[in-house]
PDB file of N, CA and C in Angstrom:
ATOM      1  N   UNK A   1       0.850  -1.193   0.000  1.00  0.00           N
ATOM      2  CA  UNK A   1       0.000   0.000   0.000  1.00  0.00           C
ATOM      3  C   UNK A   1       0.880   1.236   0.000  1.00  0.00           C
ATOM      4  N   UNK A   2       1.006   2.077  -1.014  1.00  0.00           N
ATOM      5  CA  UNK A   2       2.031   3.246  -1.118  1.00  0.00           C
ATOM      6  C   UNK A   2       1.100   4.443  -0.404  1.00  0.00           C
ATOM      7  N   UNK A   3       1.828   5.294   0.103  1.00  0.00           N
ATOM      8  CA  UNK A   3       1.751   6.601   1.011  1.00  0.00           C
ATOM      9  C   UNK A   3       0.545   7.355  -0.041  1.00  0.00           C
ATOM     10  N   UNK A   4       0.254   7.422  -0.959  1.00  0.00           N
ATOM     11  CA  UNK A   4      -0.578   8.457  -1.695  1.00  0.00           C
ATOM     12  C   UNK A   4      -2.200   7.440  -1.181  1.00  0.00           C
ATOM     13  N   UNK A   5      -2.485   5.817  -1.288  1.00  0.00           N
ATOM     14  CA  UNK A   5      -3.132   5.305  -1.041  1.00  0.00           C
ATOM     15  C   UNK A   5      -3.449   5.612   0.520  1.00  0.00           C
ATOM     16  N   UNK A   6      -2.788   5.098   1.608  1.00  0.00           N
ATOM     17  CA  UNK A   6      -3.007   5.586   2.672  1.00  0.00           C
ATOM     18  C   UNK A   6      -3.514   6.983   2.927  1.00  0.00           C
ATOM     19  N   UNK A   7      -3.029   8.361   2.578  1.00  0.00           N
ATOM     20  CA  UNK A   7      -3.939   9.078   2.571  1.00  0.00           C
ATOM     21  C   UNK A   7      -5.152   9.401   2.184  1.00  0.00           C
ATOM     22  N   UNK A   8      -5.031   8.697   0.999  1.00  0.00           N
ATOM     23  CA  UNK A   8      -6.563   8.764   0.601  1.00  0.00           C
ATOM     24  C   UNK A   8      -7.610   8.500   1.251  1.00  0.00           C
ATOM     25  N   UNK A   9      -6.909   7.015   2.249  1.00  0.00           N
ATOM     26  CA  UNK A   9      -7.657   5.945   2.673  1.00  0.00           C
ATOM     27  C   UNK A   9      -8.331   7.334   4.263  1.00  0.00           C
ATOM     28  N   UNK A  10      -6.907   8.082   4.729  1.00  0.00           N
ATOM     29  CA  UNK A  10      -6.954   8.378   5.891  1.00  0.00           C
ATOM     30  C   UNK A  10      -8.348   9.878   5.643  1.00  0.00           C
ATOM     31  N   UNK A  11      -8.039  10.401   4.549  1.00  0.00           N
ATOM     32  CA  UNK A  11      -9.110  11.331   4.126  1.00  0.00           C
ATOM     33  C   UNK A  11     -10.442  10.962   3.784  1.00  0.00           C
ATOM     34  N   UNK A  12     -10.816   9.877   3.412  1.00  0.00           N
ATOM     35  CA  UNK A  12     -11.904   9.424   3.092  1.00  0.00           C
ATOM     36  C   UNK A  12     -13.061   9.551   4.206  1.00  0.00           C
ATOM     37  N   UNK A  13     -12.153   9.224   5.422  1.00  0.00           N
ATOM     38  CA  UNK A  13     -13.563   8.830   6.802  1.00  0.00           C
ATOM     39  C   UNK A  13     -14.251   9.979   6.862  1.00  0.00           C
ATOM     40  N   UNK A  14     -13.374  11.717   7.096  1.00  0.00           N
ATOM     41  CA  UNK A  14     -13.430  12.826   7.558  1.00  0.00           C
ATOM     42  C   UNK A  14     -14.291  13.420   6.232  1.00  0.00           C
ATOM     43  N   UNK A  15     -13.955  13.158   5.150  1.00  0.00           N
ATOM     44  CA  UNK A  15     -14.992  13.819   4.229  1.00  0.00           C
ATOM     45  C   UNK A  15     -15.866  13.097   4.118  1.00  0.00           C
ATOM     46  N   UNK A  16     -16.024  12.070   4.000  1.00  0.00           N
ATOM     47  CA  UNK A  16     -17.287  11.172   3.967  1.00  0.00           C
ATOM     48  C   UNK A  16     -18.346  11.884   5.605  1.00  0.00           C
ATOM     49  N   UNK A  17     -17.749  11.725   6.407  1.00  0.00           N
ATOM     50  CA  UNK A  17     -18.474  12.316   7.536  1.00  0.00           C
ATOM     51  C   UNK A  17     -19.251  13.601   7.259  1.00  0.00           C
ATOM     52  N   UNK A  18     -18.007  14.658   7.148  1.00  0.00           N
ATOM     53  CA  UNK A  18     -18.745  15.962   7.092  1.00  0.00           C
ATOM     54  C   UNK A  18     -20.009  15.963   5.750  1.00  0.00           C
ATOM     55  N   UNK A  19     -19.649  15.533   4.099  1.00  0.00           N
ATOM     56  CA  UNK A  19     -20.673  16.145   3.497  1.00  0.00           C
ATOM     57  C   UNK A  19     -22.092  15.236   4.039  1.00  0.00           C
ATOM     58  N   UNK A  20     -21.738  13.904   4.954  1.00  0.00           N
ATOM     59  CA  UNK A  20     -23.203  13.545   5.769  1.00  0.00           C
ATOM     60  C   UNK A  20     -23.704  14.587   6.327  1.00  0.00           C
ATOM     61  N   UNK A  21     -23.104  14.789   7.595  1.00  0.00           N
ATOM     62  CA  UNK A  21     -23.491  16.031   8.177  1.00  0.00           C
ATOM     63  C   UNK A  21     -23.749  17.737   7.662  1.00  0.00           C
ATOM     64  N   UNK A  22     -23.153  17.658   6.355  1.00  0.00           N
ATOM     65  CA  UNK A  22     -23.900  18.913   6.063  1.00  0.00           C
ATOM     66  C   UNK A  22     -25.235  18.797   4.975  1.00  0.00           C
ATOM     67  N   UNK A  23     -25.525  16.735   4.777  1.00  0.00           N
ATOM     68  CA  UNK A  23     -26.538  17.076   4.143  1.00  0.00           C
ATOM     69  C   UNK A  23     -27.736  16.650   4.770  1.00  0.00           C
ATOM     70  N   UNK A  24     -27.648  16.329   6.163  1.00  0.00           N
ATOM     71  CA  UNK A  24     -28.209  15.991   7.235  1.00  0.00           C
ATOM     72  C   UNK A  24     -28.574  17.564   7.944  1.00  0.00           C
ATOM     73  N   UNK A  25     -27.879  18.574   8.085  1.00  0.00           N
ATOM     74  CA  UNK A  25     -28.261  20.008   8.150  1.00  0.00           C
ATOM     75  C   UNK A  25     -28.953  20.551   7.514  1.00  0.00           C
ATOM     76  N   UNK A  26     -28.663  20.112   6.653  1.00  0.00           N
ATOM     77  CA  UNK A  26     -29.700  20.929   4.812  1.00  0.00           C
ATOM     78  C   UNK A  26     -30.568  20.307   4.854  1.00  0.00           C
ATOM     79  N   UNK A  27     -30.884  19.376   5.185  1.00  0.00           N
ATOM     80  CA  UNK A  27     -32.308  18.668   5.014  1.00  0.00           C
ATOM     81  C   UNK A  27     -32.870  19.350   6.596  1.00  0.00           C
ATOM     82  N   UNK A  28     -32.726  19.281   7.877  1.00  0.00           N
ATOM     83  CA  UNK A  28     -33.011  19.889   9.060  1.00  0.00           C
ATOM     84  C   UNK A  28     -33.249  21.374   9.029  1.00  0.00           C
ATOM     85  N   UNK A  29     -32.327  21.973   8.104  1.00  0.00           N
ATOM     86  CA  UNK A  29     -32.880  23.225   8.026  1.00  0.00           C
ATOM     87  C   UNK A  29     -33.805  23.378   6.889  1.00  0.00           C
ATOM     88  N   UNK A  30     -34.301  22.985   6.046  1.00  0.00           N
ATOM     89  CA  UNK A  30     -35.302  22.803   5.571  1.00  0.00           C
ATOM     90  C   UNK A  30     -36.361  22.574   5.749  1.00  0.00           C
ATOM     91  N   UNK A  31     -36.583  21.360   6.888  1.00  0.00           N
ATOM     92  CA  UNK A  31     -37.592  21.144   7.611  1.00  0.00           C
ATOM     93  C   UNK A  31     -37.840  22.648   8.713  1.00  0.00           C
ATOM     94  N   UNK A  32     -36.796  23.017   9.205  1.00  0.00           N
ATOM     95  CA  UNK A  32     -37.572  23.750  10.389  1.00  0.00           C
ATOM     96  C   UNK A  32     -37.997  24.939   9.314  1.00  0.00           C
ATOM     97  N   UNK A  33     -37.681  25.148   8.429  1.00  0.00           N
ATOM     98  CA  UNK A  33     -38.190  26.282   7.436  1.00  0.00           C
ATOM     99  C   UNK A  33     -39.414  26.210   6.862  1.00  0.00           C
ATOM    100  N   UNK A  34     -39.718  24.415   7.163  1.00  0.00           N
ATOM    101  CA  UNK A  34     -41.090  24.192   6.063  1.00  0.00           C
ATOM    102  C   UNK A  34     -41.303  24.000   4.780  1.00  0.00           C
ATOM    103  N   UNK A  35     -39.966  23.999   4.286  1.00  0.00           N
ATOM    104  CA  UNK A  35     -39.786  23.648   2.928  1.00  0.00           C
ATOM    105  C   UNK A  35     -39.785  22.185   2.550  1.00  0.00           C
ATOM    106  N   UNK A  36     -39.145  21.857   3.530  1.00  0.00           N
ATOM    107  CA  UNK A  36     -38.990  20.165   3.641  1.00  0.00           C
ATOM    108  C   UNK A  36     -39.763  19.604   4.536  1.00  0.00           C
ATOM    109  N   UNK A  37     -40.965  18.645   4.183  1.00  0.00           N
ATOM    110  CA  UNK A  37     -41.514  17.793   5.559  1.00  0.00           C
ATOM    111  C   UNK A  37     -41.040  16.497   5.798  1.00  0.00           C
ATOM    112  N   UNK A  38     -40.530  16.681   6.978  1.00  0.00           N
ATOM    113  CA  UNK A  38     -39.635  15.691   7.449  1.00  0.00           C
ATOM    114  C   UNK A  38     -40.191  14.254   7.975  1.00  0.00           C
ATOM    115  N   UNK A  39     -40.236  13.554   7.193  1.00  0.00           N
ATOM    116  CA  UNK A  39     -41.544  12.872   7.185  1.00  0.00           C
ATOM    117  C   UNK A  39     -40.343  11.147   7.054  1.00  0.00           C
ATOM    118  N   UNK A  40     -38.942  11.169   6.803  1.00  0.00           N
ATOM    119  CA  UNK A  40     -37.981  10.112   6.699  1.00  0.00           C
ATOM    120  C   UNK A  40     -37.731   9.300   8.388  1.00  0.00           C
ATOM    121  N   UNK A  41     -37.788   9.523   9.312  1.00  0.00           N
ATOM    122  CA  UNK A  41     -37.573   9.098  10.207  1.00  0.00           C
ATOM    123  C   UNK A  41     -36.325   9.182  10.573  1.00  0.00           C
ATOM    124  N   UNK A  42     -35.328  10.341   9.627  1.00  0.00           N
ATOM    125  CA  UNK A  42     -34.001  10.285  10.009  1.00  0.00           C
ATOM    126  C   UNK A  42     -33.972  11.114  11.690  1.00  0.00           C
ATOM    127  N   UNK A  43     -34.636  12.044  11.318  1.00  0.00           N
ATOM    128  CA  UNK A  43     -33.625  12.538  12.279  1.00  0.00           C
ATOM    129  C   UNK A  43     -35.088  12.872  13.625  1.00  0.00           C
TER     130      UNK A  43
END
């Protein structure tokens, strides 16, 4: 496994996380706006 792989590997968790969480926001702020009815059982 060469050093360019490992980072990738090590960057993957942290962006994979955040654009969850910012599309887990965007959908929450949508709902409290009323634009979105939150009707998924996510959150």
């Amino acid at each position: 496994m060469s050093t360019s792989e490992q980072r990738r590997a090590s960057l993957a968790g942290p962006i994979g996380l955040g654009v969850g969480l910012i599309i887990m926001g965007t959908a929450y702020l949508l709902d409290r706006l009323g634009i979105l009815p939150m009707d998924w059982g996510l959150l």
